[in-house]
Protein backbone atom coordinates (compact mmCIF):
# COMPACT_ATOMS: atom_id res chain seq x y z
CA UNK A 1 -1.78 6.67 25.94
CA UNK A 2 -0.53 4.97 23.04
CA UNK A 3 3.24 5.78 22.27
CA UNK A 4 4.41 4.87 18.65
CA UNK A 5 7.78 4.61 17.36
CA UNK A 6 8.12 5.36 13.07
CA UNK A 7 10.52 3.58 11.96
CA UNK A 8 12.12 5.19 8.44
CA UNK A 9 11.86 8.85 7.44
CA UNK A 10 11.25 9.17 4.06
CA UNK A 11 9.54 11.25 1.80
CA UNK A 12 6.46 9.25 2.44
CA UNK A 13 6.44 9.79 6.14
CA UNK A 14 4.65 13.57 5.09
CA UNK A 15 2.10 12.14 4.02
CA UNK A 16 1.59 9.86 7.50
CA UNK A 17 3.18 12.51 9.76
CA UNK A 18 0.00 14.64 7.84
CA UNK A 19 -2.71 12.34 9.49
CA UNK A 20 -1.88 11.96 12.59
CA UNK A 21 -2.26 15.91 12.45
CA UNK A 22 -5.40 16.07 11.67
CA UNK A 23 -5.85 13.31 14.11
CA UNK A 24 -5.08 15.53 17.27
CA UNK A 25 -6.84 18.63 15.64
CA UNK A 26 -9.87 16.50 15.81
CA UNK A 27 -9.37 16.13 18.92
CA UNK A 28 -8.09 12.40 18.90
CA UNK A 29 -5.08 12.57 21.89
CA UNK A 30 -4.66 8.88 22.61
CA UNK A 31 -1.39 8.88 21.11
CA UNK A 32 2.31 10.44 21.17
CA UNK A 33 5.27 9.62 18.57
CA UNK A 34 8.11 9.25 21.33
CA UNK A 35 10.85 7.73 18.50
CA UNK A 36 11.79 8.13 15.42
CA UNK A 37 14.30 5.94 13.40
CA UNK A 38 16.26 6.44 10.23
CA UNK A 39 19.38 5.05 8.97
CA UNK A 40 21.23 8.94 9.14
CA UNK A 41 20.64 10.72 12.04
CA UNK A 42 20.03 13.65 10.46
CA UNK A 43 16.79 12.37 8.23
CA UNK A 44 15.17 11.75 11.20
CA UNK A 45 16.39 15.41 12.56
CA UNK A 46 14.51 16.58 9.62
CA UNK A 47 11.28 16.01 10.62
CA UNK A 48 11.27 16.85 14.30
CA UNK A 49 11.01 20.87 14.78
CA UNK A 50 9.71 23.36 12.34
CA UNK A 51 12.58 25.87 11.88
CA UNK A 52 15.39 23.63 12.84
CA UNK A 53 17.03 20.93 11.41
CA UNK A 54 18.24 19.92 7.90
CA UNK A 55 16.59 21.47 5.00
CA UNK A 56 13.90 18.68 3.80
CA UNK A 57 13.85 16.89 0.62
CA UNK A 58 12.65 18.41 -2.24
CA UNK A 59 9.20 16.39 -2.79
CA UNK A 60 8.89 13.96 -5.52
CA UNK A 61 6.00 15.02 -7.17
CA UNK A 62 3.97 18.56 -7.64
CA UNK A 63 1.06 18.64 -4.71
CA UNK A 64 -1.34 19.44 -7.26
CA UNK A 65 -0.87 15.85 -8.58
CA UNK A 66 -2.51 14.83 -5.31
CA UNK A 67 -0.04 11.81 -4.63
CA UNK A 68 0.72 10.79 -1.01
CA UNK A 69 4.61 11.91 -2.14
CA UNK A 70 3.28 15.05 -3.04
CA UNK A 71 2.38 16.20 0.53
CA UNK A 72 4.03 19.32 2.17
CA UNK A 73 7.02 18.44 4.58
CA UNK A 74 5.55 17.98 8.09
CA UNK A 75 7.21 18.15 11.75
CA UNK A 76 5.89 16.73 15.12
CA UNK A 77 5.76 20.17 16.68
CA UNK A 78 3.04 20.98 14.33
CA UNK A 79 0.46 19.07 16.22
CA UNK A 80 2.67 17.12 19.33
CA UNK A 81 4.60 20.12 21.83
CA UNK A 82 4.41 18.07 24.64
CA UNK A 83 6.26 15.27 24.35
CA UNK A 84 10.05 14.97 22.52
CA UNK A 85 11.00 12.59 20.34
CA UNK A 86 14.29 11.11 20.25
CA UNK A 87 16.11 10.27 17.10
CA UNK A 88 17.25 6.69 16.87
CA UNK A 89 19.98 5.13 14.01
CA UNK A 90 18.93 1.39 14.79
CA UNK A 91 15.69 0.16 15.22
CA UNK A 92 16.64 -2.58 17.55
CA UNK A 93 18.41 0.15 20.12
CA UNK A 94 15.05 1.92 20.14
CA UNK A 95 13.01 -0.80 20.64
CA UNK A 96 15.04 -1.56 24.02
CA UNK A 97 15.09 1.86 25.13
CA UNK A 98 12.38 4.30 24.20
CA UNK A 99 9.13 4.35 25.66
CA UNK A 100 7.17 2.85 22.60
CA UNK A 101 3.80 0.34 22.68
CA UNK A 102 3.29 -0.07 18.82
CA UNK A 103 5.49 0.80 15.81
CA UNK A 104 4.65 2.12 12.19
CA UNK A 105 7.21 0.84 10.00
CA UNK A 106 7.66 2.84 6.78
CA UNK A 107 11.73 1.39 5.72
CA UNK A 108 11.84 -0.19 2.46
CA UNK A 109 10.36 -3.35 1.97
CA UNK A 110 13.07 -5.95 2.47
CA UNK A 111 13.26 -4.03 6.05
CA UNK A 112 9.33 -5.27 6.91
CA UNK A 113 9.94 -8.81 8.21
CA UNK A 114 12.86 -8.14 10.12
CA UNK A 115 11.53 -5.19 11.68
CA UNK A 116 8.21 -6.84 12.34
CA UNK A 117 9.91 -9.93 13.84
CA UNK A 118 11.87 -7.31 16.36
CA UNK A 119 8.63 -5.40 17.36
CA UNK A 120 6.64 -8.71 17.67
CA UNK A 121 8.73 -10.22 20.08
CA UNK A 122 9.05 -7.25 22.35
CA UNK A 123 5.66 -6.87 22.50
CA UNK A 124 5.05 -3.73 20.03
CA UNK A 125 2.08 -3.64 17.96
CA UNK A 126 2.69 -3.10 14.50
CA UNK A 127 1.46 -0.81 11.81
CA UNK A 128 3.69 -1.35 8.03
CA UNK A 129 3.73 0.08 4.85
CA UNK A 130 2.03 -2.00 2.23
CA UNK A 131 3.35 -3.99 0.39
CA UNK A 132 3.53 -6.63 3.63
CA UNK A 133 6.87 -7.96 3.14
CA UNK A 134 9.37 -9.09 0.71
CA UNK A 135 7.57 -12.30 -0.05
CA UNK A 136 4.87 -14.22 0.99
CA UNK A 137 6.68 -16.66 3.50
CA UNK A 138 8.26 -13.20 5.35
CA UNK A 139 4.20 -11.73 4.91
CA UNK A 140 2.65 -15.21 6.79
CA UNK A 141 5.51 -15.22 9.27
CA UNK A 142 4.58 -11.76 10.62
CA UNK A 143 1.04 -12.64 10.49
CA UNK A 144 1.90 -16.02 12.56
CA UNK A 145 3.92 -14.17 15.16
CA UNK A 146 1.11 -11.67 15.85
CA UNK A 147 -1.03 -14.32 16.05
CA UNK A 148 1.14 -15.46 18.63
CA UNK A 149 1.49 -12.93 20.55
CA UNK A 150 -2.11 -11.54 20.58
CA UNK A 151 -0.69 -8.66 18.78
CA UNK A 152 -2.26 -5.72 16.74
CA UNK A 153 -0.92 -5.83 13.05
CA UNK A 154 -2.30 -3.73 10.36
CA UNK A 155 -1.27 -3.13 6.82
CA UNK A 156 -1.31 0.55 5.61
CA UNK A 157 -2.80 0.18 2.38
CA UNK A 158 -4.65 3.69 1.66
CA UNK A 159 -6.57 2.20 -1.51
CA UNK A 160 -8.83 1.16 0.99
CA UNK A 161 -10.37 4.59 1.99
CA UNK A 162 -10.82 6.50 -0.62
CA UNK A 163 -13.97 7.43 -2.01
CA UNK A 164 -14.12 5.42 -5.01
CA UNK A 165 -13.02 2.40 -3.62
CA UNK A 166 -15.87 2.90 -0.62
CA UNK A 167 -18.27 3.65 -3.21
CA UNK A 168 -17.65 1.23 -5.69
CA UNK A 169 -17.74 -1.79 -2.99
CA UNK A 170 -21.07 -0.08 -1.19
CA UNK A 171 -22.71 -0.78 -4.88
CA UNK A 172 -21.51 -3.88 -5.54
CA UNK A 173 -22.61 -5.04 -1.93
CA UNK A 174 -26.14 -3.11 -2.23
CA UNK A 175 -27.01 -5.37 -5.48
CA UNK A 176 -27.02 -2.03 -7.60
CA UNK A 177 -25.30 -3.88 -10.11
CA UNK A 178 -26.14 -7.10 -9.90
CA UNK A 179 -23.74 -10.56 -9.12
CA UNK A 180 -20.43 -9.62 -10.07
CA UNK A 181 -19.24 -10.92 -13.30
CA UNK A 182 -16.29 -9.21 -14.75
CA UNK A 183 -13.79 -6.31 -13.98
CA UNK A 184 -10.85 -3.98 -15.86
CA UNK A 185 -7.92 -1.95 -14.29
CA UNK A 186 -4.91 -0.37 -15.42
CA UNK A 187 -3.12 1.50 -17.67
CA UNK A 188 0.20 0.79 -20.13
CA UNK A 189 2.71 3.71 -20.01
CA UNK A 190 2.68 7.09 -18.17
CA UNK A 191 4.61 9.22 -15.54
CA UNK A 192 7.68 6.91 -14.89
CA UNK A 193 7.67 5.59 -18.79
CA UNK A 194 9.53 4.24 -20.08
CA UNK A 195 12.94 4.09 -18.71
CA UNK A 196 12.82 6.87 -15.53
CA UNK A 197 13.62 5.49 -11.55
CA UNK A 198 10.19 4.80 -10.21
CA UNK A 199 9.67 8.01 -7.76
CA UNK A 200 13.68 8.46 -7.75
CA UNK A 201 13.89 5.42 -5.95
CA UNK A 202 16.24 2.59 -7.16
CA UNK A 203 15.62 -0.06 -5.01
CA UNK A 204 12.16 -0.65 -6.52
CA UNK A 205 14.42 -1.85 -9.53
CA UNK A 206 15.90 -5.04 -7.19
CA UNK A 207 14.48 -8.13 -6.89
CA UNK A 208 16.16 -8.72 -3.80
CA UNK A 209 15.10 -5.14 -2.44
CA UNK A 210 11.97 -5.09 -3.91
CA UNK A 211 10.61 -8.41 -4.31
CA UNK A 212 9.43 -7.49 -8.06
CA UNK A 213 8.66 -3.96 -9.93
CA UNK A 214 5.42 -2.99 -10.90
CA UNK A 215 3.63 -6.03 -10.20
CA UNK A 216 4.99 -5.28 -5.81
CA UNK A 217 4.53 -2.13 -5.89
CA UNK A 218 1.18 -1.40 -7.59
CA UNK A 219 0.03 -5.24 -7.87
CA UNK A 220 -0.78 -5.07 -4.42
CA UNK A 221 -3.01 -1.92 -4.86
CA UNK A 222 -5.06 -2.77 -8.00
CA UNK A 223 -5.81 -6.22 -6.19
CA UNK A 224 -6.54 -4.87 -2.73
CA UNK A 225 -9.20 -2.56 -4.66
CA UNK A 226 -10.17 -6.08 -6.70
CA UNK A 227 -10.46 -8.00 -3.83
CA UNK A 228 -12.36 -5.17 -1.98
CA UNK A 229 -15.41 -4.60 -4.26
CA UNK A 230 -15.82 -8.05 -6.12
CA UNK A 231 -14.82 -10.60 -3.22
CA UNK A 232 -12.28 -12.70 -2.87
CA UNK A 233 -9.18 -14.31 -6.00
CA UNK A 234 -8.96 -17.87 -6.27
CA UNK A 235 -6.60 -17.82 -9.38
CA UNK A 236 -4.12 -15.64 -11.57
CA UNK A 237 -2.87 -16.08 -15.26
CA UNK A 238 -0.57 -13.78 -16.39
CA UNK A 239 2.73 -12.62 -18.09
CA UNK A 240 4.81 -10.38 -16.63
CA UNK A 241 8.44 -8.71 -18.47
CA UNK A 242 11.60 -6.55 -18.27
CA UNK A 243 11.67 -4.14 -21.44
CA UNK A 244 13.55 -1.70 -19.77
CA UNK A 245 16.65 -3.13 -17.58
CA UNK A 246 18.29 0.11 -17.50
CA UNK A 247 16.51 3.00 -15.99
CA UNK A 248 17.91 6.22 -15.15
CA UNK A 249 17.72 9.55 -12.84
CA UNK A 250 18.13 12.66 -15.07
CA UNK A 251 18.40 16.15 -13.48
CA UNK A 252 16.07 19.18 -14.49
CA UNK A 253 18.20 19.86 -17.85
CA UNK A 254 17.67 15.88 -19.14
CA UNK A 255 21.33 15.14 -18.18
CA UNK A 256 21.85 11.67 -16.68
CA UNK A 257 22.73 11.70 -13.37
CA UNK A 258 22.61 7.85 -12.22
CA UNK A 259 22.31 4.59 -14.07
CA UNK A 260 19.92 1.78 -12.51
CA UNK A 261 20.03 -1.21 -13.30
CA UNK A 262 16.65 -2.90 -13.37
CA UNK A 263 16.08 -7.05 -12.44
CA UNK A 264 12.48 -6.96 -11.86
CA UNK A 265 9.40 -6.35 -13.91
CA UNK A 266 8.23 -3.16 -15.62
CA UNK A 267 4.99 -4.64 -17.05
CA UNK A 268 2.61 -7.62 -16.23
CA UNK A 269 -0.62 -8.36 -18.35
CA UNK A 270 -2.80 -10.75 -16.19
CA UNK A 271 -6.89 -12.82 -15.79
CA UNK A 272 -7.85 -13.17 -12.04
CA UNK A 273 -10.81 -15.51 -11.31
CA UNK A 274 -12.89 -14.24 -8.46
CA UNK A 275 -14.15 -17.22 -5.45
CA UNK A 276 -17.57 -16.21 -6.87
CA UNK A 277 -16.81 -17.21 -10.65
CA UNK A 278 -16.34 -13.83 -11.52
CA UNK A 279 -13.17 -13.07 -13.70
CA UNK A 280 -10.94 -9.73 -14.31
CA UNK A 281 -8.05 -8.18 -16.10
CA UNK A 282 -5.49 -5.88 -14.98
CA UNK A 283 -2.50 -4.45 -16.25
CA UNK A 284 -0.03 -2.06 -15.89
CA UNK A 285 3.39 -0.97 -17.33
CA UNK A 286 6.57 1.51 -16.43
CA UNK A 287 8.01 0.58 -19.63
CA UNK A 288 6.41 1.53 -23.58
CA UNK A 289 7.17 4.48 -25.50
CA UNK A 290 5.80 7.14 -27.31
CA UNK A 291 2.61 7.58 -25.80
CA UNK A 292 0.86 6.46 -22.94
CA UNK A 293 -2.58 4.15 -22.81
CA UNK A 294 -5.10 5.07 -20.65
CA UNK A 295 -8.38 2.92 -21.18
CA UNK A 296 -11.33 5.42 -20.67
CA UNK A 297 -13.89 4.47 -17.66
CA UNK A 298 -11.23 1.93 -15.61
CA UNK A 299 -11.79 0.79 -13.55
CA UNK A 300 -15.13 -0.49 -15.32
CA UNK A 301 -17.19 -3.69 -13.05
CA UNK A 302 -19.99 -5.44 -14.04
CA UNK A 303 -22.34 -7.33 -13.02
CA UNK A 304 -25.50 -9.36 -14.19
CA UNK A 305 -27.65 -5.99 -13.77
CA UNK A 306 -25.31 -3.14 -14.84
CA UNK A 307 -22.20 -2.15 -14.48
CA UNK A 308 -19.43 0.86 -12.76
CA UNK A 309 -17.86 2.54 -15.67
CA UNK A 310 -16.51 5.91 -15.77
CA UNK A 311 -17.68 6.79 -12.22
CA UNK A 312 -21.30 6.20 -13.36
CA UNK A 313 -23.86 3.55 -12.28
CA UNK A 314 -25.57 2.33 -15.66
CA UNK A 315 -28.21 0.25 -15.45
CA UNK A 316 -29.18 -2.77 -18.49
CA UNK A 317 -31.46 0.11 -19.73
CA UNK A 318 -28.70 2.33 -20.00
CA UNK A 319 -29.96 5.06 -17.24
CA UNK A 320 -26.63 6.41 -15.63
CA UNK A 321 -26.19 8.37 -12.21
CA UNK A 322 -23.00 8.94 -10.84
CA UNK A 323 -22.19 6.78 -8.59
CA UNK A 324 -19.95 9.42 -6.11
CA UNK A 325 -23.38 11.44 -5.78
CA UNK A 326 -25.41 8.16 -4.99
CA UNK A 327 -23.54 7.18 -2.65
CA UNK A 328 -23.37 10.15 -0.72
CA UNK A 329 -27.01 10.45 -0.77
CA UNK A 330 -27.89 6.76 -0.14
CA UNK A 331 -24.82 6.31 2.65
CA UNK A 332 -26.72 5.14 5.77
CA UNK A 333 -25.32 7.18 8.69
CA UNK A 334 -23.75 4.53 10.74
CA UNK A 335 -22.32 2.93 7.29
CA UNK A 336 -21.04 6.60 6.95
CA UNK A 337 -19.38 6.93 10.25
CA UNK A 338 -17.68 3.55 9.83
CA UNK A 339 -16.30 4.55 6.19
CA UNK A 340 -15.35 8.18 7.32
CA UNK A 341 -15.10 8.26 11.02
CA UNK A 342 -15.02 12.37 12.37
CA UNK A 343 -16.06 13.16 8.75
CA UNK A 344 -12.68 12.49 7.75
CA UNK A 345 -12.11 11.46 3.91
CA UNK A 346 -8.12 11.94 4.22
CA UNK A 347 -6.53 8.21 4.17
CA UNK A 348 -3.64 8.17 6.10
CA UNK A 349 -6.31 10.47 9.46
CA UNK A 350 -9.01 7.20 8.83
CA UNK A 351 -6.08 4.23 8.72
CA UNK A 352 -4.07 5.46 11.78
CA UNK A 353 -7.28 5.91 13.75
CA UNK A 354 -8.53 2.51 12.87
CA UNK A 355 -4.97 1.23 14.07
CA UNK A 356 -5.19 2.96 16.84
CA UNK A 357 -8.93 1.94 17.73
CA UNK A 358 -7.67 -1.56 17.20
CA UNK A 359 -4.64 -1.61 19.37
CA UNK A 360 -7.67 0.05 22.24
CA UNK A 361 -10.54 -2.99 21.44
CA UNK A 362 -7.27 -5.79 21.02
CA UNK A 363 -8.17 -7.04 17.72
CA UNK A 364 -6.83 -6.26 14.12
CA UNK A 365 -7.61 -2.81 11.74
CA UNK A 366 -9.53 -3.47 8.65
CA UNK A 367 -6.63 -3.45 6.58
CA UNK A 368 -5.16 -6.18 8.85
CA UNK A 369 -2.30 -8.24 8.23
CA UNK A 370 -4.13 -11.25 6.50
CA UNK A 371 -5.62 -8.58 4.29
CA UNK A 372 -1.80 -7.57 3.53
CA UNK A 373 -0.87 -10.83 2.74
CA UNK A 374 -3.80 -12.34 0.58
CA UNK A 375 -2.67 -8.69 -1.52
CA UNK A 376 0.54 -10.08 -1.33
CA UNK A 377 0.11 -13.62 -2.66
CA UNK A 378 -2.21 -11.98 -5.40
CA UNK A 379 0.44 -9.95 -6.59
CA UNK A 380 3.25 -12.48 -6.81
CA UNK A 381 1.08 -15.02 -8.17
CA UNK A 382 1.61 -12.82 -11.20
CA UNK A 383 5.03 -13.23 -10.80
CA UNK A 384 4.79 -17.07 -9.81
CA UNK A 385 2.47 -17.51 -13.12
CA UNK A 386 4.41 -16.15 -15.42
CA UNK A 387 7.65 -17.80 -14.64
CA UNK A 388 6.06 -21.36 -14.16
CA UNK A 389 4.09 -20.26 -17.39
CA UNK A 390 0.43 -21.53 -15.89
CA UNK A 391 -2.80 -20.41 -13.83
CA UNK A 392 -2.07 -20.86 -10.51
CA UNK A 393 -4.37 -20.94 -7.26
CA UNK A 394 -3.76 -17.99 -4.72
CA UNK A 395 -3.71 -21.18 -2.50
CA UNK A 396 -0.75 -22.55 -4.14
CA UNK A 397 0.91 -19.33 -3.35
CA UNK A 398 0.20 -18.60 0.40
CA UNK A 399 0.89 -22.62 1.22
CA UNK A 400 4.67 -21.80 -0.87
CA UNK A 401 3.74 -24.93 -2.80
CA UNK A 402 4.61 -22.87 -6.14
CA UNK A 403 7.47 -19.97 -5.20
CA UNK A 404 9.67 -20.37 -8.31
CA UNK A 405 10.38 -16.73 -8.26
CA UNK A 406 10.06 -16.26 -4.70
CA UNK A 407 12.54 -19.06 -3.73
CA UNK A 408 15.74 -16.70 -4.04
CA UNK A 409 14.12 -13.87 -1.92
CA UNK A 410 13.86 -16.70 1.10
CA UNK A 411 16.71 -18.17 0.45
CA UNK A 412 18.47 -14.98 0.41
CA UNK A 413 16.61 -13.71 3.66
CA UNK A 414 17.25 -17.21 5.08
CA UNK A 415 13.43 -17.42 4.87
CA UNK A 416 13.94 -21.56 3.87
């Protein structure tokens, strides 16, 4: 029996607290939660007992949006009645006292390091919320200590599962488009445009909080997805800017109701070149007005035989097929199994299983923590490129021989 400790109850713990549901109604029951830790007693209250407890948050977004924020409030007595969880304020108190093996850590992101460097040297394996860490010197240093201490550490980066990304990588792999050669992602404008708190949550406005803005927080997703279909980055170019530095939360009526200040970017523009000469472009932006971009059929690959555009497979004759249908047809069954163990297709059910299959087998989930990191470096190579206003080698970033932004994070977190 595996007993996990979740460390930070926030709105996205729903969304987690939703797979390991549909873990135990599949019959998975290798695992108990046995702690949970928030910095109020009462938001980790919320979350243990349907019918009791404080009223939960209102969510952030409508379900039918299908975000993992979206997801309906969830308790451990809807799938665990056997065990009780007790409520912790500090993370280190639990880690002494409860009964835990591994931890999922879910606090904000200038939390992951120091919670990972607790866990680590108790002993605790270690699931986190993506991104890694604050920087990439905190990222390698929980990497290293795992290492160390032989360790399970996993990065929960749900890109990884879904459909599209499984599909898109299966094609690229099979040859069905050819050597890779070139790649688009992004948009420019849309839900949090241009001046609202990113999902009502100012700390993703502070550099020391946040590490950066956009380029953190969905940097790390658009190259996980990169890195996962086309192969590893060598190199990143790119620009990356503040056009909003105050952002603000309004209530339902428009009226402003806080004032954030904002130190970290809204919008990067930025080239990748792939280890196998391939190049791409991605950008994305929280900032522009009027109306949003969207660039119809991103993310588009292609390759010396065809190309992924608009959820199609088009061949250098034109002939299209979509590529969801393909691969569900063409899907070997132990490729199948792998992809969607149990038949499951829900992201947060396939990650915690792998994590938990990992911590069983003593090695590291697919989304491990050197996949976390390498994400990591990518994204704040952005970040390190535009400041030092050059390309710059995703080896320059995870050695810290260029960390011109990054150098106030560590020295802040005592990091140098």
């Amino acid at each position: 029996m595996i007993n996990i400790a979740i460390v930070g109850c926030g709105r996205i713990l729903n969304a987690h607290l939703q797979g390991y549901k549909k873990l135990r109604e599949a019959g998975i029951d290798n695992f108990r939660i046995t702690a949970l830790v928030a910095r109020k007693e009462e938001d980790g209250l919320m979350f243990l007992r349907r019918g009791e407890g404080p009223t939960p948050r209102p969510p952030v977004l409508a379900p039918e949006t299908g975000d993992p924020l979206a997801a309906p409030h969830t308790y451990l007595s809807d799938f665990q009645d056997d065990v009780e969880a007790k409520v912790y304020t500090d993370y280190r108190q639990m880690l002494d006292e409860a009964p835990v093996d591994a931890v999922n850590d879910f606090t904000t992101l200038a939390l992951h390091h120091q919670v990972a460097e607790e866990s680590l040297k108790r002993g605790k394996h270690l699931l986190t919320q993506k991104p890694l860490a604050i920087s990439v010197r905190a990222a390698q240093r929980m990497v290293n200590l795992a290492k160390e201490r032989k360790l399970t550490l996993g990065t929960f980066e749900n890109v990884r599962q879904g459909r599209y990304t499984r599909a898109a990588g299966w094609a690229v792999r099979q040859g069905l488009i050819g050597a890779p050669q070139m790649a688009l992602m992004g948009s420019l404008g849309g839900l949090w445009s241009p001046d609202r708190v990113v999902a009502e949550t100012p700390w993703l406005h502070d550099k020391l909080l946040g590490g950066g803005g956009g380029s953190i927080d969905i940097g790390v997703h658009q190259f996980h997805f990169l890195r996962y279909v086309f192969g590893e980055v060598a190199w990143v170019s790119a620009v990356a800017r503040t056009f909003e530095p105050t952002r603000y939360l309004r209530d339902s009526n428009g009226t402003i109701t806080q004032t954030v200040q904002a130190n970290v970017d809204d919008t990067y523009l930025a080239t990748c070149g792939f280890e196998n000469d391939a190049i791409g472009q991605l950008l994305w932006s929280w900032a522009g007005r009027g109306a949003a971009l969207e660039i119809p059929g991103t993310p588009v690959f292609f390759g010396s035989e065809g190309c992924i555009k608009g959820g199609q497979l088009i061949d250098q004759a034109g002939n299209e097929v979509n590529l969801l249908a393909h691969f569900d047809t063409n899907l070997d069954a132990t490729r199948r199994d792998e992809f969607f163990p149990l038949g499951f297709t829900d992201a947060y059910a396939i990650q915690q299983l792998d994590w938990l299959q990992a911590i069983e087998q003593g090695k590291d989930p697919e989304t491990s923590g050197v996949e976390g990191l390498h994400d990591l470096a990518c994204a704040f190579a952005m970040l390190e490129s535009s400041q030092a206003r050059r390309q710059v080698t995703l080896q320059e970033v995870l050695s810290g021989q260029v960390d011109g932004y990054q150098r106030e994070i560590d020295q802040h977190y005592q990091l140098v």
